[in-house]
N, C-alpha and C. Protein backbone atom coordinates (compact mmCIF):
# COMPACT_ATOMS: atom_id res chain seq x y z
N UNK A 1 -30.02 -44.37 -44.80
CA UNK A 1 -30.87 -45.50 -45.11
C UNK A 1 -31.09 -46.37 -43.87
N UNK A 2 -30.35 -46.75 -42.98
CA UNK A 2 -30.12 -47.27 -41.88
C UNK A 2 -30.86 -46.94 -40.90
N UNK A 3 -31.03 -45.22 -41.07
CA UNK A 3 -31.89 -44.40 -39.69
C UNK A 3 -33.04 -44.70 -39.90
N UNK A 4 -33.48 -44.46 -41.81
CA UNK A 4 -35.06 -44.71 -41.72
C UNK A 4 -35.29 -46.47 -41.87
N UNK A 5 -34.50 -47.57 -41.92
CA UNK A 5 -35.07 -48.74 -41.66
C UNK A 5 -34.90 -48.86 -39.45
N UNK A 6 -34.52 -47.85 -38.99
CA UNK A 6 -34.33 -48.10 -37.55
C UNK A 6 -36.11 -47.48 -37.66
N UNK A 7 -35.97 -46.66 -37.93
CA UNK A 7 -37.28 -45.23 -37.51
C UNK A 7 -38.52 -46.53 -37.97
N UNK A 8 -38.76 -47.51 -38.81
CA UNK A 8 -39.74 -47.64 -39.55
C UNK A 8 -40.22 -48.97 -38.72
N UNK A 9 -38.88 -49.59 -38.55
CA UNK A 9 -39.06 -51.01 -37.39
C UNK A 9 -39.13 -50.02 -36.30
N UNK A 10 -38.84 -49.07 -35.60
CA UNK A 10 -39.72 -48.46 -34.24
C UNK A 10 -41.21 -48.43 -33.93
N UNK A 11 -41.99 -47.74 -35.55
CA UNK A 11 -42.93 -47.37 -35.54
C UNK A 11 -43.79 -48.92 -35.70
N UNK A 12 -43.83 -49.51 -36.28
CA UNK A 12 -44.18 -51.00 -36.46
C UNK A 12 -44.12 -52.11 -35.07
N UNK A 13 -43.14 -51.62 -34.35
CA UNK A 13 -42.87 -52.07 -33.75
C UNK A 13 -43.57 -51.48 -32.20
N UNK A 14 -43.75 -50.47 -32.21
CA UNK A 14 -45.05 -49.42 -31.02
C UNK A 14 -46.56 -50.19 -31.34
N UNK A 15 -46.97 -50.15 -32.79
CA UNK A 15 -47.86 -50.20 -33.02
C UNK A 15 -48.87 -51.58 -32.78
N UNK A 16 -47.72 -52.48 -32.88
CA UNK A 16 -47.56 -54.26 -32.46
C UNK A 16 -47.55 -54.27 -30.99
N UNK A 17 -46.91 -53.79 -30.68
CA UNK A 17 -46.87 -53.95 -28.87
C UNK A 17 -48.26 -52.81 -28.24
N UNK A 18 -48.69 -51.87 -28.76
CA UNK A 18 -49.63 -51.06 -28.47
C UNK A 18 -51.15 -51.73 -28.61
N UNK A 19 -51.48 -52.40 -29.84
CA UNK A 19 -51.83 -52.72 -30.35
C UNK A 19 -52.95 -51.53 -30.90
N UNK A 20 -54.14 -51.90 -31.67
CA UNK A 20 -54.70 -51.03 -32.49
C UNK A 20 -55.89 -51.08 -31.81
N UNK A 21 -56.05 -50.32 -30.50
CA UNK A 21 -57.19 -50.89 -29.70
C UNK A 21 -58.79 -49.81 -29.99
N UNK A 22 -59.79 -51.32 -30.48
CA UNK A 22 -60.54 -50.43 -30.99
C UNK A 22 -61.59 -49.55 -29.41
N UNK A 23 -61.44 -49.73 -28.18
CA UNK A 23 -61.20 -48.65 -27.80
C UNK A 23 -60.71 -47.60 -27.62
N UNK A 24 -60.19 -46.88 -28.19
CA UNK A 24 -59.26 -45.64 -28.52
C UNK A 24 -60.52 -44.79 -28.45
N UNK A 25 -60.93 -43.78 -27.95
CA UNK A 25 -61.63 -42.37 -28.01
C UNK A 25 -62.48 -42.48 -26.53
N UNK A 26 -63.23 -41.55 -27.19
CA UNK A 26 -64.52 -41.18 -26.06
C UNK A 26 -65.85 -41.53 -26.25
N UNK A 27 -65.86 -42.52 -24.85
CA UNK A 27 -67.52 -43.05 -24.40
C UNK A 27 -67.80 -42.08 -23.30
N UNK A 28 -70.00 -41.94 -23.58
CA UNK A 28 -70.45 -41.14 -22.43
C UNK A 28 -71.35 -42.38 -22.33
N UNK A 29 -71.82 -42.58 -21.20
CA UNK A 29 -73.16 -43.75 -20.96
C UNK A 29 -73.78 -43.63 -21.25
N UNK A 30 -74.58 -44.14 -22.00
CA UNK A 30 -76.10 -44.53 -22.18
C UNK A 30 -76.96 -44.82 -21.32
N UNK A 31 -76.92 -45.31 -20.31
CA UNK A 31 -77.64 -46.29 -19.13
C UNK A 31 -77.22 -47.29 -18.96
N UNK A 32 -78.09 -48.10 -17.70
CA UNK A 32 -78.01 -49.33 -17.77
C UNK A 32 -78.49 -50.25 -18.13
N UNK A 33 -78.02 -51.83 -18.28
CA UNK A 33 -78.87 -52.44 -18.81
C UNK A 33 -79.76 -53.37 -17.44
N UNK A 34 -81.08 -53.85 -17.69
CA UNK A 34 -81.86 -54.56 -16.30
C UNK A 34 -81.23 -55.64 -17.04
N UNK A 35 -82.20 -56.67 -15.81
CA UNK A 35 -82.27 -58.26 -15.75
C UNK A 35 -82.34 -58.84 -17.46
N UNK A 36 -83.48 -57.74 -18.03
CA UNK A 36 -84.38 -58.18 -19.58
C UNK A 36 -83.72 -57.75 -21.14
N UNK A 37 -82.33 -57.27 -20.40
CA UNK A 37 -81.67 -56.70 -21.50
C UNK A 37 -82.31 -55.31 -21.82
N UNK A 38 -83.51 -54.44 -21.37
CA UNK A 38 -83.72 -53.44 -21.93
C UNK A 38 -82.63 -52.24 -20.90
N UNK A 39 -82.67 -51.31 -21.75
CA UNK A 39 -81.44 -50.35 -21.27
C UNK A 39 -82.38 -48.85 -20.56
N UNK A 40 -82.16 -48.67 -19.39
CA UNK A 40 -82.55 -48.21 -18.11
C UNK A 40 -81.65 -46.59 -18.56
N UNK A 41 -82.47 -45.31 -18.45
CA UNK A 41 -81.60 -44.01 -18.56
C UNK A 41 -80.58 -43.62 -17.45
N UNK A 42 -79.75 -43.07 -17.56
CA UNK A 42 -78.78 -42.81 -15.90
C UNK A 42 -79.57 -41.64 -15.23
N UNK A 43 -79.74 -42.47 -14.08
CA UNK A 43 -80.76 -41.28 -12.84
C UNK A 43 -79.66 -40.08 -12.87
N UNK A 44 -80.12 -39.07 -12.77
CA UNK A 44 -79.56 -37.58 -12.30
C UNK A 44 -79.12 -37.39 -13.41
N UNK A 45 -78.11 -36.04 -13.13
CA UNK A 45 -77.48 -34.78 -14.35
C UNK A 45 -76.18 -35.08 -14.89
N UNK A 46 -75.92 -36.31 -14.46
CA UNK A 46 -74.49 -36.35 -14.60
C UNK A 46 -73.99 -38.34 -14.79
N UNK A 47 -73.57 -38.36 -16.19
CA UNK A 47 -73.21 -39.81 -16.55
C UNK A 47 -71.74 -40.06 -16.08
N UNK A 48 -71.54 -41.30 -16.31
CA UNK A 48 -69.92 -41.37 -16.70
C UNK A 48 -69.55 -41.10 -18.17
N UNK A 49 -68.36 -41.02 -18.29
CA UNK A 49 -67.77 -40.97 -19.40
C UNK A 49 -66.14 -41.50 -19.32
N UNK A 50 -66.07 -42.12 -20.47
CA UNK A 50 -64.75 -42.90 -20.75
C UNK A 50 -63.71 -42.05 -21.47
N UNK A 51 -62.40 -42.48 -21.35
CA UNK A 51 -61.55 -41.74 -22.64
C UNK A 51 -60.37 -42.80 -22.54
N UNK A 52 -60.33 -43.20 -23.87
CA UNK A 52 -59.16 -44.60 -23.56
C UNK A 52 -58.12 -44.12 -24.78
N UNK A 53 -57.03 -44.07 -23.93
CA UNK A 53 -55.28 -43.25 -25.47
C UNK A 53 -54.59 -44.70 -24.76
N UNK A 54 -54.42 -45.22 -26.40
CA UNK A 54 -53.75 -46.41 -26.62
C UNK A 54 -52.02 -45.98 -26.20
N UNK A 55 -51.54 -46.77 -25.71
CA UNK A 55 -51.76 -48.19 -25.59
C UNK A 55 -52.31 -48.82 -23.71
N UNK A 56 -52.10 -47.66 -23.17
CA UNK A 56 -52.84 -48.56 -21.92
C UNK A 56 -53.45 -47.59 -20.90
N UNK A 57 -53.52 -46.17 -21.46
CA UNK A 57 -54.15 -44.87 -20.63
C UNK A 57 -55.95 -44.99 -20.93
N UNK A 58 -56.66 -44.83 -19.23
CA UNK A 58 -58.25 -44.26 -19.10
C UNK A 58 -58.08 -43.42 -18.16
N UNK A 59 -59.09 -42.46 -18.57
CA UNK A 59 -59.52 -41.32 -18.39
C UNK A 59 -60.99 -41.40 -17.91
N UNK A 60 -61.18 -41.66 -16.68
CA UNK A 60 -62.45 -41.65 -16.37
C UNK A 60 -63.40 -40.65 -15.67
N UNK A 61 -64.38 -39.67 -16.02
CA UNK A 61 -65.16 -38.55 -15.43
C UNK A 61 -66.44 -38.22 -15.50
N UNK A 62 -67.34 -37.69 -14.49
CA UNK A 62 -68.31 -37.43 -14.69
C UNK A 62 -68.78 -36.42 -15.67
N UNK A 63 -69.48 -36.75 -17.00
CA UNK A 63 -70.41 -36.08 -18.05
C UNK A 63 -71.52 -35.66 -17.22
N UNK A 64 -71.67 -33.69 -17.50
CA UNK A 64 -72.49 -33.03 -17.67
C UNK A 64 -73.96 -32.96 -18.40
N UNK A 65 -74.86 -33.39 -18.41
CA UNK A 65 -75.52 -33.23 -19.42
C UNK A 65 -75.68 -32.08 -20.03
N UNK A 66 -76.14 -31.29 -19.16
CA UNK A 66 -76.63 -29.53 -19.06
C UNK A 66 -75.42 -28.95 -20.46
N UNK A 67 -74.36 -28.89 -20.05
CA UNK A 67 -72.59 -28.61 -21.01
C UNK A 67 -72.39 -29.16 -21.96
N UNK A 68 -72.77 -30.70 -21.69
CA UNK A 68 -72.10 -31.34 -22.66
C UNK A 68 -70.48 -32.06 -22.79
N UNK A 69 -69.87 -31.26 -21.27
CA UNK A 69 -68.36 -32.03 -21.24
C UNK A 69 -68.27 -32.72 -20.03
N UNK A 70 -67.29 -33.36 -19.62
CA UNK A 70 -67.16 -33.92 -17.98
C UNK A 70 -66.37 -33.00 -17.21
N UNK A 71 -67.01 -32.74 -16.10
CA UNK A 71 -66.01 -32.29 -15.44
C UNK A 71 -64.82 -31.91 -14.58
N UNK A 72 -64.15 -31.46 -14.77
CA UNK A 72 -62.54 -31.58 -14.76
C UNK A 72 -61.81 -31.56 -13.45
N UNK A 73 -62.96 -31.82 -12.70
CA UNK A 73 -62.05 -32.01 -10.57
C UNK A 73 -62.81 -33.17 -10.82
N UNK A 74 -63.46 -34.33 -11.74
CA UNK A 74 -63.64 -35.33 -11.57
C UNK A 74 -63.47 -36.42 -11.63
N UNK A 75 -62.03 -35.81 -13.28
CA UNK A 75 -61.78 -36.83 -13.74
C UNK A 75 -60.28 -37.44 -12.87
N UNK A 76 -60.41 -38.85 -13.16
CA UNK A 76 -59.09 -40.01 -13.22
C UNK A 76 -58.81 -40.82 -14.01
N UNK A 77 -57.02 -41.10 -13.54
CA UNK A 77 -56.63 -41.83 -14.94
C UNK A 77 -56.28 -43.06 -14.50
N UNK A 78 -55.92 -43.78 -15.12
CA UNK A 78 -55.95 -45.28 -14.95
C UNK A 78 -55.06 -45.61 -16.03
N UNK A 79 -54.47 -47.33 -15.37
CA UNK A 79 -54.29 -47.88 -16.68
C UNK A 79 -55.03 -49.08 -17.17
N UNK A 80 -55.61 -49.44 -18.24
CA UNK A 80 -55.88 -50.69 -18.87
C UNK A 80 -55.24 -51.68 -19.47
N UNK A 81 -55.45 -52.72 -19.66
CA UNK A 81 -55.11 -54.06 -19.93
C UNK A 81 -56.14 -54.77 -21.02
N UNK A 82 -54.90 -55.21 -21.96
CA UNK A 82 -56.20 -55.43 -23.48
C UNK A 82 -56.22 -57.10 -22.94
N UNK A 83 -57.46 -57.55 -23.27
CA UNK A 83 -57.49 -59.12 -23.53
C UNK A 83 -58.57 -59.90 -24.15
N UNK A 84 -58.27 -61.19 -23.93
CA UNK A 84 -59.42 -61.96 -25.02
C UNK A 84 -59.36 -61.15 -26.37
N UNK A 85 -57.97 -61.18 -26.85
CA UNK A 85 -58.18 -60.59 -28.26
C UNK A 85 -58.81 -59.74 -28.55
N UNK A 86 -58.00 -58.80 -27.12
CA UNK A 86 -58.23 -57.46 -27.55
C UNK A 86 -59.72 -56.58 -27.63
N UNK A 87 -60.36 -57.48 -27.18
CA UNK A 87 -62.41 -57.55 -27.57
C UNK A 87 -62.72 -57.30 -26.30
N UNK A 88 -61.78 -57.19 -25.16
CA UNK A 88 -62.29 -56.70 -23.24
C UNK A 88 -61.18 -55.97 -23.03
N UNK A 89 -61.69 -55.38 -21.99
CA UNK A 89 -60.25 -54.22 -21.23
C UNK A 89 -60.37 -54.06 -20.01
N UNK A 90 -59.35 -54.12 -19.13
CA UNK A 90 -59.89 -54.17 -17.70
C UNK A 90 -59.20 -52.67 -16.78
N UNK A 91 -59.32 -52.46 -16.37
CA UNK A 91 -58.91 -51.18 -15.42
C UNK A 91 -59.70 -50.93 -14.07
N UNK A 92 -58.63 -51.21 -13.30
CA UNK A 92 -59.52 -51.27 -11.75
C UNK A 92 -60.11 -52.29 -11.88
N UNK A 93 -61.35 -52.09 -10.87
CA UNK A 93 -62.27 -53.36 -10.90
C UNK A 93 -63.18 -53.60 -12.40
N UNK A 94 -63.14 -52.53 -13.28
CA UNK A 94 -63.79 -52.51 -14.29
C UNK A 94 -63.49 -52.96 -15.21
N UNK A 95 -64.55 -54.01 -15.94
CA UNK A 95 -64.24 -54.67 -17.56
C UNK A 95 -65.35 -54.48 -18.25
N UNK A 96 -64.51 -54.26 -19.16
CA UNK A 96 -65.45 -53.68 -20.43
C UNK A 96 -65.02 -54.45 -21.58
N UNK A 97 -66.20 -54.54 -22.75
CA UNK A 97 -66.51 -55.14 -24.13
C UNK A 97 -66.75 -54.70 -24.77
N UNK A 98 -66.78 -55.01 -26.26
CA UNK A 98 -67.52 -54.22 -27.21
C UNK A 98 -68.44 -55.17 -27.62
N UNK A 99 -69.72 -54.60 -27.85
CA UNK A 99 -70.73 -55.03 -28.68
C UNK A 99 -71.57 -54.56 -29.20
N UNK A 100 -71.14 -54.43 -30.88
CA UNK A 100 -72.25 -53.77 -31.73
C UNK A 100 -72.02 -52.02 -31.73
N UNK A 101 -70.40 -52.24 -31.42
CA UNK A 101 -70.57 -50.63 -31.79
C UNK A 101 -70.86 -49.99 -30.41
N UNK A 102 -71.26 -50.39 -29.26
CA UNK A 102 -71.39 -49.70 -28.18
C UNK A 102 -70.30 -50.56 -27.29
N UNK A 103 -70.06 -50.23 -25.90
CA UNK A 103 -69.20 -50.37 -25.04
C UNK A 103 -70.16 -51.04 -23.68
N UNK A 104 -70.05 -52.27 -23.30
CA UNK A 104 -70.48 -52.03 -22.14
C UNK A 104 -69.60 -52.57 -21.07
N UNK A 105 -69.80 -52.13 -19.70
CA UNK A 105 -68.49 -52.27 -18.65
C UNK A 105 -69.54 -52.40 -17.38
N UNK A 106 -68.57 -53.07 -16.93
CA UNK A 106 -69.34 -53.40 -15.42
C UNK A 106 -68.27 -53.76 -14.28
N UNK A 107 -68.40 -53.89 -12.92
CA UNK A 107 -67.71 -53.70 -12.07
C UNK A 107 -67.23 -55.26 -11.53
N UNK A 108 -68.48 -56.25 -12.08
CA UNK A 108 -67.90 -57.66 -11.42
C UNK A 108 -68.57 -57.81 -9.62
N UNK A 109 -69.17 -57.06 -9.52
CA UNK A 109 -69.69 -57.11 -8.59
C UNK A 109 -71.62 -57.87 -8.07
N UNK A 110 -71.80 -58.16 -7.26
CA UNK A 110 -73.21 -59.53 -7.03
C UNK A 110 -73.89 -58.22 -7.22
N UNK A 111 -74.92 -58.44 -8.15
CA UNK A 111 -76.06 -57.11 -7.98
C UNK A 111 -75.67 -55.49 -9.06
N UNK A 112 -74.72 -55.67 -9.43
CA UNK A 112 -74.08 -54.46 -10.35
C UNK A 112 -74.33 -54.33 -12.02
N UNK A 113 -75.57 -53.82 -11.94
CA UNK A 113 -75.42 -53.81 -13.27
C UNK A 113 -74.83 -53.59 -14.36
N UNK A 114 -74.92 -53.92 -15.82
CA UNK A 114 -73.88 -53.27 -16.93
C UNK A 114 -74.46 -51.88 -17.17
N UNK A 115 -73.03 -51.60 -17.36
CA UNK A 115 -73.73 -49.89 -17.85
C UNK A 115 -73.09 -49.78 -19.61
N UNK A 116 -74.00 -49.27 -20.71
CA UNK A 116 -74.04 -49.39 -21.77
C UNK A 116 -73.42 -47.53 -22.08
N UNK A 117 -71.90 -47.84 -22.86
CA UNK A 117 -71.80 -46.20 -23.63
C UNK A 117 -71.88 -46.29 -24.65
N UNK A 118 -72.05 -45.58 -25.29
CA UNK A 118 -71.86 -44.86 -27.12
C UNK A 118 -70.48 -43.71 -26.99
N UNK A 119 -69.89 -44.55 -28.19
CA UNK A 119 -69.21 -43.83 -28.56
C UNK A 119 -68.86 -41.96 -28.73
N UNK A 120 -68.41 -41.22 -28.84
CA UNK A 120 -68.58 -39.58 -28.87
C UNK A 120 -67.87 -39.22 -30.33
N UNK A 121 -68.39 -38.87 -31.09
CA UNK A 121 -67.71 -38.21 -32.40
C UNK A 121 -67.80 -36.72 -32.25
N UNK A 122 -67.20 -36.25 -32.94
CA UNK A 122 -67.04 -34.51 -33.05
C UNK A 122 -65.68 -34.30 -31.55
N UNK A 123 -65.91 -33.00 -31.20
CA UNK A 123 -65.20 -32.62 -30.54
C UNK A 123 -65.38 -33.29 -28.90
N UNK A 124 -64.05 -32.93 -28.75
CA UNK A 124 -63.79 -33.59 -26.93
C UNK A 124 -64.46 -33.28 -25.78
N UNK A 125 -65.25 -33.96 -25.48
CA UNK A 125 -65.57 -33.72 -23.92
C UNK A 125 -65.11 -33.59 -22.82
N UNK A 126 -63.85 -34.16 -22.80
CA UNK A 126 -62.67 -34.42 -21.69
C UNK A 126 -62.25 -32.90 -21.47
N UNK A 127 -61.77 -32.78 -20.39
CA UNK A 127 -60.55 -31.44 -20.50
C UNK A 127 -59.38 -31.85 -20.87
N UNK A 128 -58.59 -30.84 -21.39
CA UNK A 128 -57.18 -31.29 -21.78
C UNK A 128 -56.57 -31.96 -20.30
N UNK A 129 -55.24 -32.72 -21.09
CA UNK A 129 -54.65 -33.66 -19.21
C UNK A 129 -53.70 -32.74 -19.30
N UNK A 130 -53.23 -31.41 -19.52
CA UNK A 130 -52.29 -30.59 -19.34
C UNK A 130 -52.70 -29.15 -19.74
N UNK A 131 -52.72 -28.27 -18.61
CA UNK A 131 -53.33 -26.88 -18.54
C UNK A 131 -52.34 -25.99 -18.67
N UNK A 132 -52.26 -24.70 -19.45
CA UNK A 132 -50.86 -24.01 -19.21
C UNK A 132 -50.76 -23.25 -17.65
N UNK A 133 -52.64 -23.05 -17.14
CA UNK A 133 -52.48 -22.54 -15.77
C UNK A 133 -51.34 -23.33 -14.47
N UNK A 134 -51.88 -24.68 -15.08
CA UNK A 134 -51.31 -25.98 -13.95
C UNK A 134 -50.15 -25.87 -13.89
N UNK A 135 -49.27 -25.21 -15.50
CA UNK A 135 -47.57 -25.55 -16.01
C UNK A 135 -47.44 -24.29 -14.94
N UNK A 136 -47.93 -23.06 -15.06
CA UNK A 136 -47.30 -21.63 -14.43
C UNK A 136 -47.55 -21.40 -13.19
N UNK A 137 -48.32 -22.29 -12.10
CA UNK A 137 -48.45 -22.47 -11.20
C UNK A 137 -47.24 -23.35 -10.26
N UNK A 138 -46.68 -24.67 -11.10
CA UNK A 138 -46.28 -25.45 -10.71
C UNK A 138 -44.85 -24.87 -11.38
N UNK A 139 -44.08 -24.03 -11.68
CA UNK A 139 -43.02 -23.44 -12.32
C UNK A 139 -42.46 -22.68 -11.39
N UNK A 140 -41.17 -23.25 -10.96
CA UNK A 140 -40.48 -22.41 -9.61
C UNK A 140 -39.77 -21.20 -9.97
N UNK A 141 -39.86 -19.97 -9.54
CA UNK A 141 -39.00 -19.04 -10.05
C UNK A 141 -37.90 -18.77 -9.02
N UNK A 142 -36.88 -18.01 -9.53
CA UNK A 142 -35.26 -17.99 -8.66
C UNK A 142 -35.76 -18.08 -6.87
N UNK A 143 -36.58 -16.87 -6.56
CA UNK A 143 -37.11 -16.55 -5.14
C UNK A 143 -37.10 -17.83 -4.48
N UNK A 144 -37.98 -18.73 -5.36
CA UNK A 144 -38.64 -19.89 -4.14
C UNK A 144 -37.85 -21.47 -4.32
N UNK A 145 -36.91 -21.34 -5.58
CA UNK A 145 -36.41 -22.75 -5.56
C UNK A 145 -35.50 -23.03 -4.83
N UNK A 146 -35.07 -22.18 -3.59
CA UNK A 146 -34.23 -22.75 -2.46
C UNK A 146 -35.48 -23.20 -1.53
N UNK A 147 -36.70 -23.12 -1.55
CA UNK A 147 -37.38 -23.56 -0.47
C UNK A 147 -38.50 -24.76 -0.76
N UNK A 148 -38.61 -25.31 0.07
CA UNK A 148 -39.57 -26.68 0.05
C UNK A 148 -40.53 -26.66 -0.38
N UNK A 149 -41.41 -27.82 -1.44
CA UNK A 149 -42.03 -27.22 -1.81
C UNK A 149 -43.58 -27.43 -1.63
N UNK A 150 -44.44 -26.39 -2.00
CA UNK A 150 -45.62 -26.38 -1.44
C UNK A 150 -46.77 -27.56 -2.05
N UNK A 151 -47.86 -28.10 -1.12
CA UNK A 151 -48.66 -29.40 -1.44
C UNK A 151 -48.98 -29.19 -2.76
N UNK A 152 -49.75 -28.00 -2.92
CA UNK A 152 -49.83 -28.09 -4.85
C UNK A 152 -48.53 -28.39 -5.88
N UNK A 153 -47.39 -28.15 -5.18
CA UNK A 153 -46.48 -28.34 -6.40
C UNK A 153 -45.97 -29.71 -6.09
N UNK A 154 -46.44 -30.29 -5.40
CA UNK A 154 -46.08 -31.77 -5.55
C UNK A 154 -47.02 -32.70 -6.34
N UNK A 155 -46.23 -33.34 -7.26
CA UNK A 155 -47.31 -34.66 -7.84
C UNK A 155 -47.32 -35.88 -7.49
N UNK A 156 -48.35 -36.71 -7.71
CA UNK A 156 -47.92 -37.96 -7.53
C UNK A 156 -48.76 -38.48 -8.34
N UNK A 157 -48.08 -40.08 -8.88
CA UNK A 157 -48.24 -40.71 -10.24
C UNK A 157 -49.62 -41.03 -9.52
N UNK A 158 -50.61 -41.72 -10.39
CA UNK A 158 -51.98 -42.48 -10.18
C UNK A 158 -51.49 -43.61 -9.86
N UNK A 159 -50.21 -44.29 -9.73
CA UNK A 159 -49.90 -45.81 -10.00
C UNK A 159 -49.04 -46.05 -8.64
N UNK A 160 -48.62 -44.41 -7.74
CA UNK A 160 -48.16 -44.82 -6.89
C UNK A 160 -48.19 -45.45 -5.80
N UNK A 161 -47.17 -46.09 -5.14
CA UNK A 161 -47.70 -47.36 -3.98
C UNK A 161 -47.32 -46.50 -2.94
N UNK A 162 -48.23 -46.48 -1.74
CA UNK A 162 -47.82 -45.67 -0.32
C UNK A 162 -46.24 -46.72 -0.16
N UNK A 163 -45.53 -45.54 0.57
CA UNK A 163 -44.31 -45.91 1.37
C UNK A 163 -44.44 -46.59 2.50
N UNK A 164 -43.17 -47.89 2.15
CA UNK A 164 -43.31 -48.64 3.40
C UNK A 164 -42.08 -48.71 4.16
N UNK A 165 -42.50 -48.72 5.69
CA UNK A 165 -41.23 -48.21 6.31
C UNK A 165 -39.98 -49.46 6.53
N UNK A 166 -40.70 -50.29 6.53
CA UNK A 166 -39.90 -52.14 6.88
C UNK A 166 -39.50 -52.90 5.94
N UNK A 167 -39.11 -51.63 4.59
CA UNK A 167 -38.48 -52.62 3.64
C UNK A 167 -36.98 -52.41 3.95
C-alpha cells in the first residue's frame, strides 16, 4: 500500500513539475507573417519544423515538402523553458506562443519576422532520436575496447560548455 501511495505521489508529482505543456507534439511552418498580419508562404523546398517532448526537450529540423518528413542530418535538440503561464516557450534565441491553435515563434531580432506553424496530426515527421544503426556502430566489441576511441563514437551533450583551462 505504501509503494503504490509512493508510485502515485511520483507520478503527480512529474506531472506538476513537468507541467502539461500544450506544446507537446509536432509543428511544420506555415509561413510568415508581414507588417499587415497577412501570412507570407516559406520561399524554397524546405520549412522548419518543431517537435517539443515535455517537460523541457525541442527538436528542431528542416521539413521536406517533396517527403513530407524533416530531415535527419538537420535536426537539433534544445532545451525549453515554459512561461507567462505556460502560454510562451523560449529555447535559444527563440520564443514562441500560442494563438488560436497555431504556434507562432520568432527570434527577437530588429527586422525578423514571425513565422506561423500548424500543428502535425497523424504520423511523425521527425526521425526517431535513437537508431539501432547509431546503437551497433557506437557498440565496442572485445578487439577494440582496449583502444581509444574513434570521433564517431564519441558524444557530446547539446548543453555542453567548451573546456576551460584556468579553472
Amino acid at each position: 500500500m505504501q509503494r503504490l501511495f509512493f508510485s502515485l505521489a511520483l507520478c503527480a508529482f512529474t506531472m506538476l513539475a513537468g507541467g502539461c505543456s500544450q506544446f507537446a507534439g509536432q509543428w511544420v511552418e506555415e509561413g510568415t507573417l508581414g507588417p499587415n498580419g497577412e501570412l507570407r508562404p516559406p520561399e524554397g523546398a524546405r520549412r522548419m519544423a518543431l517537435e517539443f517532448h515535455p517537460p523541457g526537450l525541442v527538436r528542431v529540423g528542416q521539413y521536406i515538402d517533396r517527403s513530407g518528413v524533416v530531415d535527419a542530418e538537420s535536426v537539433q535538440s534544445d532545451q525549453y523553458t515554459l512561461f507567462d503561464g505556460n502560454r510562451s516557450a523560449q529555447f535559444g534565441a527563440i520564443i514562441a506562443r500560442l494563438e488560436g491553435g497555431r504556434l507562432i515563434a520568432h527570434s527577437g531580432g530588429v527586422g525578423e519576422p514571425e513565422r506561423r506553424y500548424v500543428r502535425v496530426h497523424g504520423r511523425s515527421v521527425f526521425p526517431p532520436r535513437v537508431t539501432l544503426e547509431a546503437l551497433a556502430l557506437n557498440t565496442p566489441d572485445a578487439s577494440t575496447s582496449q583502444q581509444s576511441p574513434q570521433p564517431e563514437e564519441i558524444f557530446v551533450s547539446a548543453s555542453a560548455q567548451p573546456f576551460d583551462d584556468d579553472r
